[in-house]
C-alpha atoms as a PDB file:
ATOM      1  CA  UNK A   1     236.436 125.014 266.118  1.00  0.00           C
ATOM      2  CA  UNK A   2     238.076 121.767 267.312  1.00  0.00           C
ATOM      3  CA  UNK A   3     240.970 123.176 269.026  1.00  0.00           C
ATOM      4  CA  UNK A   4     238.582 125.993 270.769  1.00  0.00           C
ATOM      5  CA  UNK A   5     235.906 123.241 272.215  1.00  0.00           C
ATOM      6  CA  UNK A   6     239.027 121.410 273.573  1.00  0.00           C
ATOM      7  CA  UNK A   7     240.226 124.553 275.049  1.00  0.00           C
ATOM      8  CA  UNK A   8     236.775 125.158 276.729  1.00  0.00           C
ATOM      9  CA  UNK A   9     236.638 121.566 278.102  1.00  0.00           C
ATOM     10  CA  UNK A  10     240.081 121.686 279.994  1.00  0.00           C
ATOM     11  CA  UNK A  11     239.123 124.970 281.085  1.00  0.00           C
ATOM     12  CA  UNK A  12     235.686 123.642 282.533  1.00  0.00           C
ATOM     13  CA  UNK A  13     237.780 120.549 284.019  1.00  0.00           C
ATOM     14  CA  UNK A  14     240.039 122.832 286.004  1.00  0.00           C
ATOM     15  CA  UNK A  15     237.113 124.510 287.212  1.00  0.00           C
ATOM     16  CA  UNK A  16     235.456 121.667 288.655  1.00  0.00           C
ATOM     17  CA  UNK A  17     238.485 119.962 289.956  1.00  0.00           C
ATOM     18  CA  UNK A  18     239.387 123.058 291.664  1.00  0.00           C
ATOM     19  CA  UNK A  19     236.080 123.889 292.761  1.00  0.00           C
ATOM     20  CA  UNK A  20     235.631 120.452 294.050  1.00  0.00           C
ATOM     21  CA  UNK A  21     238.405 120.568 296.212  1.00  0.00           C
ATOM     22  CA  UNK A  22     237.952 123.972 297.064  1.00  0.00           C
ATOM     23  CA  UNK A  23     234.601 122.713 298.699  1.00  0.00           C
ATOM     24  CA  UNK A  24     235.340 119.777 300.210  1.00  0.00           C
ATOM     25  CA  UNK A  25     237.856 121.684 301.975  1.00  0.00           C
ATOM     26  CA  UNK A  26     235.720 124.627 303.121  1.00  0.00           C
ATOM     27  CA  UNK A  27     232.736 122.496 304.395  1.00  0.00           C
ATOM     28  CA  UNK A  28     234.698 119.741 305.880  1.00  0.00           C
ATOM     29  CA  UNK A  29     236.952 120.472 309.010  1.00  0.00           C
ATOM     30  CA  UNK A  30     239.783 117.785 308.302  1.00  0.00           C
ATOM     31  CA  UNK A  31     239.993 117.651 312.037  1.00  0.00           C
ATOM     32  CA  UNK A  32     236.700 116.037 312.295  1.00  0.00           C
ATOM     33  CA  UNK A  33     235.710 114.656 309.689  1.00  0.00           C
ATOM     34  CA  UNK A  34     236.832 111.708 307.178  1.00  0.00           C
ATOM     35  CA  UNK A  35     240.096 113.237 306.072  1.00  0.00           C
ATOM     36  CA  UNK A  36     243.336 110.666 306.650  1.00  0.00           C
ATOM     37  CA  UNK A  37     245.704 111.539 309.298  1.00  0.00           C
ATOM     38  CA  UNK A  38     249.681 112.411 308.131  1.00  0.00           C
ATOM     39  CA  UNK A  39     250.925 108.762 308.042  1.00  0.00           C
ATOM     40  CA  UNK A  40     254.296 110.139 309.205  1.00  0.00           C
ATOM     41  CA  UNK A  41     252.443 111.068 312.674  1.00  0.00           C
ATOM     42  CA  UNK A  42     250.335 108.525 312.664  1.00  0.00           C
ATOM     43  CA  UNK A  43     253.297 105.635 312.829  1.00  0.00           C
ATOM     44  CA  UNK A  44     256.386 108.186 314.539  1.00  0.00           C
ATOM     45  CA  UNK A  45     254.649 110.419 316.591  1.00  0.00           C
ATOM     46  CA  UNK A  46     256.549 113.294 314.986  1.00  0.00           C
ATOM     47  CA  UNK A  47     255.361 115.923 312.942  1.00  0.00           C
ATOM     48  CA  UNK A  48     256.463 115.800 309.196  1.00  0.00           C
ATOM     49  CA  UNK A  49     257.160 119.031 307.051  1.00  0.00           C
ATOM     50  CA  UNK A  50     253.487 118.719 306.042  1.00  0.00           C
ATOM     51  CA  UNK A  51     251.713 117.847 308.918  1.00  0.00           C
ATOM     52  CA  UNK A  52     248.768 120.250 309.885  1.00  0.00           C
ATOM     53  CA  UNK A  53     248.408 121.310 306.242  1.00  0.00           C
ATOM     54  CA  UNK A  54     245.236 120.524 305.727  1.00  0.00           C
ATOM     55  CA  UNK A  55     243.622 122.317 308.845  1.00  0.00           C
ATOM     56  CA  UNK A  56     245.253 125.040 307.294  1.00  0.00           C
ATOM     57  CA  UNK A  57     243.539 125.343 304.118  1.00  0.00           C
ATOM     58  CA  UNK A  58     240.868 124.754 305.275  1.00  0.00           C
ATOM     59  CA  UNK A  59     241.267 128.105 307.777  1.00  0.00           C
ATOM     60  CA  UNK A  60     242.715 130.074 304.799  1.00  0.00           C
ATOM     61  CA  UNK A  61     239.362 129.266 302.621  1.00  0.00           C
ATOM     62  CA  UNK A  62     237.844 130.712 305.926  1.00  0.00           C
ATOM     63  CA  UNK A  63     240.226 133.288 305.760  1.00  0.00           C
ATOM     64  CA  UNK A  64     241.973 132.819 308.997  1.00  0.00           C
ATOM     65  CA  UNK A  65     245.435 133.797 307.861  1.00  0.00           C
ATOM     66  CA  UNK A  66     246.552 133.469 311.456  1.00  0.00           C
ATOM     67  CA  UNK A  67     245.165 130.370 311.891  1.00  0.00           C
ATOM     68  CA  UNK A  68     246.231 128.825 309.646  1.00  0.00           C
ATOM     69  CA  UNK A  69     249.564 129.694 309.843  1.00  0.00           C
ATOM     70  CA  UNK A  70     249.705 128.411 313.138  1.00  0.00           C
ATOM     71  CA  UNK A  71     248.728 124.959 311.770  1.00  0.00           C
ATOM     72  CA  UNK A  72     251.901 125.054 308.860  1.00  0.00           C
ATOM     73  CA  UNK A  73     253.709 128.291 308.636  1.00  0.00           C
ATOM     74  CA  UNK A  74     255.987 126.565 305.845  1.00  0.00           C
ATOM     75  CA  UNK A  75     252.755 125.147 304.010  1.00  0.00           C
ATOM     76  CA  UNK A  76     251.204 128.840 304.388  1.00  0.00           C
ATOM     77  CA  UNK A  77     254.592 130.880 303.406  1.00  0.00           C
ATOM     78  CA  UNK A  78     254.942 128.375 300.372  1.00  0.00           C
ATOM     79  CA  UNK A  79     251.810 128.428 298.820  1.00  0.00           C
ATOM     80  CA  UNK A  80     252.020 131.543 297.082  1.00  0.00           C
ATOM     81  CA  UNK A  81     254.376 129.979 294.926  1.00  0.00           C
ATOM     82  CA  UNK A  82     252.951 126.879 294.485  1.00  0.00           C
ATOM     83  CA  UNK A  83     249.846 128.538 292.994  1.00  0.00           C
ATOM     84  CA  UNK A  84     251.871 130.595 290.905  1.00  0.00           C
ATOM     85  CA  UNK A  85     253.586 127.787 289.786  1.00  0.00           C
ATOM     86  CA  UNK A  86     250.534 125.384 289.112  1.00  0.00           C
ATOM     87  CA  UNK A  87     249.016 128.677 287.075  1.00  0.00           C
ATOM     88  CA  UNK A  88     251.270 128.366 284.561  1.00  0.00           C
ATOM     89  CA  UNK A  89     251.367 124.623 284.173  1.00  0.00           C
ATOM     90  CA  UNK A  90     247.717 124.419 283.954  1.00  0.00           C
ATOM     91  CA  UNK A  91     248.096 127.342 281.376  1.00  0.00           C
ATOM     92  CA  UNK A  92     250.556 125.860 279.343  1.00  0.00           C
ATOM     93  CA  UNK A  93     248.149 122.600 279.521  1.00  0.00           C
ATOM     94  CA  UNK A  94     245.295 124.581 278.113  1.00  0.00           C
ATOM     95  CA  UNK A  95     247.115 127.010 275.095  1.00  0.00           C
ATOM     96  CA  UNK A  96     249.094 124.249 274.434  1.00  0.00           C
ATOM     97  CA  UNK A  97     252.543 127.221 275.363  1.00  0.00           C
ATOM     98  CA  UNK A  98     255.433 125.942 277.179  1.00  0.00           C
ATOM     99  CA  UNK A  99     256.258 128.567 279.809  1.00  0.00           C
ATOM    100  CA  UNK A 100     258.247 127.919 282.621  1.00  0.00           C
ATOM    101  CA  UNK A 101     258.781 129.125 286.531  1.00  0.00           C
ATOM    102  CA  UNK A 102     262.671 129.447 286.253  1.00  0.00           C
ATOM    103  CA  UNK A 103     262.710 129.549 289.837  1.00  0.00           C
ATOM    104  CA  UNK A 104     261.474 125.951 289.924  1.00  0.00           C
ATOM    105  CA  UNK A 105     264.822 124.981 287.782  1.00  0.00           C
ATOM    106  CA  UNK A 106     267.475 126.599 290.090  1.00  0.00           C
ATOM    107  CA  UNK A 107     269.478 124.218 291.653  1.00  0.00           C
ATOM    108  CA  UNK A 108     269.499 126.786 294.633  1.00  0.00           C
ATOM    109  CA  UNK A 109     266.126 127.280 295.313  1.00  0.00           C
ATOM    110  CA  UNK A 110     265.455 123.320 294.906  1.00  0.00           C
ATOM    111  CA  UNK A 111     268.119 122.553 297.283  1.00  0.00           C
ATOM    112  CA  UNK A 112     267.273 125.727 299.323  1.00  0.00           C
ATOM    113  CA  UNK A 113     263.967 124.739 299.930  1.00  0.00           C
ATOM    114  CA  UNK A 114     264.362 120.799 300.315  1.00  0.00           C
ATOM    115  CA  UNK A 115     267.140 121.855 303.239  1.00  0.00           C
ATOM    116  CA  UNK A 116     264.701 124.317 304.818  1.00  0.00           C
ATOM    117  CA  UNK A 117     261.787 121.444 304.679  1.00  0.00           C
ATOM    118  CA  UNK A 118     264.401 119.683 306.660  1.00  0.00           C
ATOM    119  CA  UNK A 119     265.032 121.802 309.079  1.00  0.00           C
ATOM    120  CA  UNK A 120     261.567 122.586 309.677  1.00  0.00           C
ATOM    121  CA  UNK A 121     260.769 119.043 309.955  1.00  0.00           C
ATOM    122  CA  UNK A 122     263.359 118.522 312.905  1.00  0.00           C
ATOM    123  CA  UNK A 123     262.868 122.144 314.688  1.00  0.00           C
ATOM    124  CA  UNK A 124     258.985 121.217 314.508  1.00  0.00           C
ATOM    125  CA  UNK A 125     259.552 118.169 316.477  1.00  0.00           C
ATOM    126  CA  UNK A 126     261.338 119.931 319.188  1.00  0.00           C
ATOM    127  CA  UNK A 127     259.470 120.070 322.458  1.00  0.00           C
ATOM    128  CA  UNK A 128     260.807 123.138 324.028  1.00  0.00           C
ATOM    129  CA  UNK A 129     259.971 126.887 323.480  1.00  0.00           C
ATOM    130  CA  UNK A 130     260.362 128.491 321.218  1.00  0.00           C
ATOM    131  CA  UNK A 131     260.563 125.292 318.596  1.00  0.00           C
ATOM    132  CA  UNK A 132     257.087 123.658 320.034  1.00  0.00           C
ATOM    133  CA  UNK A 133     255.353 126.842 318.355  1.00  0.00           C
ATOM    134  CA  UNK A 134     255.717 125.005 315.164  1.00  0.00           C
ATOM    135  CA  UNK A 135     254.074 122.418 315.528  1.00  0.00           C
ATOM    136  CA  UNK A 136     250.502 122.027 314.255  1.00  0.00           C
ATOM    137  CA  UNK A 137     248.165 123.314 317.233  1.00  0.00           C
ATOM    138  CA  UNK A 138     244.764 124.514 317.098  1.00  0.00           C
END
């Protein structure tokens, strides 16, 4: 009885962290309203792998694929996984299993990915066509 009203509570707290943010995000515009601005922008001027990410969630909750892949394409391609990923973490956290993503443990798709955030980060900041596309614009 325990182990099932522990089961229900984590399940509840997911629900209302997730809904939380899911909210916040499709009220609020982060462009205009009291969201922080990327740090990385804020003191460089350049755009960092992340930049934009935000505007973009918020357009996917609105589903404007487009949109928001115009904000982050990385953010938007990457997500997919990311949710896939947090799935079974949060499921492992709940039935108390231990599951893994064996993607997330290759040593090629970690260094794949961290070297493709790289380039990203450097072709985003490039101000000629067809580079500029990346970068976040609304």
């Amino acid at each position: 009885m325990l182990l099932e009203a522990t089961k229900t509570l984590k399940i509840a707290l997911i629900f209302t962290v997730l809904g939380g943010f899911i909210l916040i995000y499709y009220f609020f515009n982060p462009s205009t309203n009291f969201f922080l601005p990327c740090p990385i922008y804020y003191t460089t001027g350049f755009y960092c792998p992340g930049c934009g990410s935000q505007r973009a969630i918020h357009l996917l909750l609105h589903g404007n694929i487009i949109g928001a892949f115009r904000f982050n394409p990385l953010m938007v391609l990457t997500l997919p996984l990311l949710i896939y990923g947090l799935g079974i973490t949060v499921a492992n956290w709940i039935f108390g299993t231990s599951y893994r993503f064996m993607l997330f443990y290759s040593k090629l798709f970690i260094f794949g990915y961290f070297g493709i955030a790289i380039l990203y980060w450097v072709l985003r900041n490039l101000p000629f066509y067809p580079f500029n596309l990346l970068s976040p614009s609304g």
